[in-house]
C-alpha atoms as a PDB file:
ATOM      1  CA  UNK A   1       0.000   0.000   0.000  1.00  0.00           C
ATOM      2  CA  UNK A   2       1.099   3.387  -0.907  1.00  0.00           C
ATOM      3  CA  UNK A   3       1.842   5.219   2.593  1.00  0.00           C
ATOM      4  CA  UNK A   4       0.856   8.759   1.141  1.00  0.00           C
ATOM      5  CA  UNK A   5      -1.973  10.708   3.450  1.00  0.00           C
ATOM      6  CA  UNK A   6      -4.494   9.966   0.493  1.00  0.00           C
ATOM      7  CA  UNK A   7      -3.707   6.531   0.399  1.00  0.00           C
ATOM      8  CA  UNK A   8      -4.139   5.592   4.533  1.00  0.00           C
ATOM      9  CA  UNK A   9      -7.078   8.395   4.363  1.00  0.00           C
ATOM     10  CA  UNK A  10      -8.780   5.985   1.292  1.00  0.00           C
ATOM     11  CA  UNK A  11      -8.277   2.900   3.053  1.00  0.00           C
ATOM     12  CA  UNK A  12      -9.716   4.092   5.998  1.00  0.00           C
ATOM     13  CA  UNK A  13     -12.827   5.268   3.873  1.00  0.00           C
ATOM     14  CA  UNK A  14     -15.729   7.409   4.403  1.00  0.00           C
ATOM     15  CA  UNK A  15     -18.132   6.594   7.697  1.00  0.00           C
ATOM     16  CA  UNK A  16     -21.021   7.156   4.737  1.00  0.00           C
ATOM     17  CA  UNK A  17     -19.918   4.171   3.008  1.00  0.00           C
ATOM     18  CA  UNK A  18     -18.200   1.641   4.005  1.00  0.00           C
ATOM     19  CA  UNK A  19     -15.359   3.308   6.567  1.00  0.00           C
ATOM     20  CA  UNK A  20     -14.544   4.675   9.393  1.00  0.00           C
ATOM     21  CA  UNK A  21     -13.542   8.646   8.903  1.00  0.00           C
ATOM     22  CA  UNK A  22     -16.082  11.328   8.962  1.00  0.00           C
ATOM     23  CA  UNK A  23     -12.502  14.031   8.835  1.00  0.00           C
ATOM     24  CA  UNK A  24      -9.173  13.259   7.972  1.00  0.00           C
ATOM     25  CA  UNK A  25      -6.297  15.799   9.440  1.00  0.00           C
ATOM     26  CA  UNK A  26      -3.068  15.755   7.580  1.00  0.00           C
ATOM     27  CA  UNK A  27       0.273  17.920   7.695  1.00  0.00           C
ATOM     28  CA  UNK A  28       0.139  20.959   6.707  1.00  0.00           C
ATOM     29  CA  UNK A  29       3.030  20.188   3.703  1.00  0.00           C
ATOM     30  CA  UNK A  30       0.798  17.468   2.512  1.00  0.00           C
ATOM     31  CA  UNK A  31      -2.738  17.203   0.400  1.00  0.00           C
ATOM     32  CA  UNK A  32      -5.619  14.404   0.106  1.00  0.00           C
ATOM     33  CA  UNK A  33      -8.757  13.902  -1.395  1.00  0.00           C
ATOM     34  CA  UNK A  34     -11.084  11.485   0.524  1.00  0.00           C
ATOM     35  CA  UNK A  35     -14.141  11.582  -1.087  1.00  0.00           C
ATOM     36  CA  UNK A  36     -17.093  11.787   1.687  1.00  0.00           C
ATOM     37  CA  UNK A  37     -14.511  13.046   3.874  1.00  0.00           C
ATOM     38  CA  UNK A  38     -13.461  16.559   5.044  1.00  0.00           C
ATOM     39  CA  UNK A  39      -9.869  17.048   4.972  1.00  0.00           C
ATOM     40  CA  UNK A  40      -7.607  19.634   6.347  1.00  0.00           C
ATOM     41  CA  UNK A  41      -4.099  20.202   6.280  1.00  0.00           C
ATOM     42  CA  UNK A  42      -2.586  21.641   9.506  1.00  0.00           C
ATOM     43  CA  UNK A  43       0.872  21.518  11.587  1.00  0.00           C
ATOM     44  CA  UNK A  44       0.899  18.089  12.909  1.00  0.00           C
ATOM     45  CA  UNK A  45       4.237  18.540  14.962  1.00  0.00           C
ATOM     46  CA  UNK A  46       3.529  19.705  18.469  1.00  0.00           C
ATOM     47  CA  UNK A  47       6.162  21.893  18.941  1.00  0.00           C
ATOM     48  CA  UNK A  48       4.112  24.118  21.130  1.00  0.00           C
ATOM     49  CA  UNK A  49       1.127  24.893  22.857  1.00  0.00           C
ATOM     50  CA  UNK A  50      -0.300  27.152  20.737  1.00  0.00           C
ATOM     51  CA  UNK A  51       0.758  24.930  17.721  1.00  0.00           C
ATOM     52  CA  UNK A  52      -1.021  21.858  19.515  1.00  0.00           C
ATOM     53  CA  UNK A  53      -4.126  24.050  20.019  1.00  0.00           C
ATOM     54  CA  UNK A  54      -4.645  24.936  16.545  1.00  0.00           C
ATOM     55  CA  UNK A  55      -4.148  21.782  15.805  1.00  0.00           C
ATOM     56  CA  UNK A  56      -6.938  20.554  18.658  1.00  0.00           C
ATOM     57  CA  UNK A  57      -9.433  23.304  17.445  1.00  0.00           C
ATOM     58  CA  UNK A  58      -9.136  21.752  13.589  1.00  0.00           C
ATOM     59  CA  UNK A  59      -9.996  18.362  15.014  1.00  0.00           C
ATOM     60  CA  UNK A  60     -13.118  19.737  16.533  1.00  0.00           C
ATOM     61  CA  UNK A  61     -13.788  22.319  13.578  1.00  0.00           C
ATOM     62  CA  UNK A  62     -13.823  18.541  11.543  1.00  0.00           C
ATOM     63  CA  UNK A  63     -15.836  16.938  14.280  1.00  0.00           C
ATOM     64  CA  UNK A  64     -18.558  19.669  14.542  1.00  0.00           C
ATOM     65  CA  UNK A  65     -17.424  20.019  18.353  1.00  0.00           C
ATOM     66  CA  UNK A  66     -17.583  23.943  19.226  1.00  0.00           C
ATOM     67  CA  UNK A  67     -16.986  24.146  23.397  1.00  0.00           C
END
């Protein structure tokens, strides 16, 4: 299997079909299309806290979460 963010994100598959993803994060260097999924590239490295936040706050944007 090709180990590209597209490739793990396809595998995985949308939670509308057959899979498990409703959002797929990847690094902010990198690209995917996942059809029925919502993708977003962000900084994956925590290298601080506010990186790590903004990287929390995507996850929830994807999830429909607001707090």
């Amino acid at each position: 299997m090709e180990t590209s963010a597209e490739a793990i994100g396809r595998w995985y598959g949308a939670r509308s079909g057959t899979g498990i993803l409703d959002g797929w994060l990847v690094h902010d260097t990198d690209t995917a299309d996942v059809p029925g999924v919502e993708v977003r590239s962000v900084p994956l490295i925590m290298t601080d806290p506010d990186v790590t936040a903004a990287m929390v706050q995507a996850a929830l944007d994807v999830a429909g979460v607001t707090l």
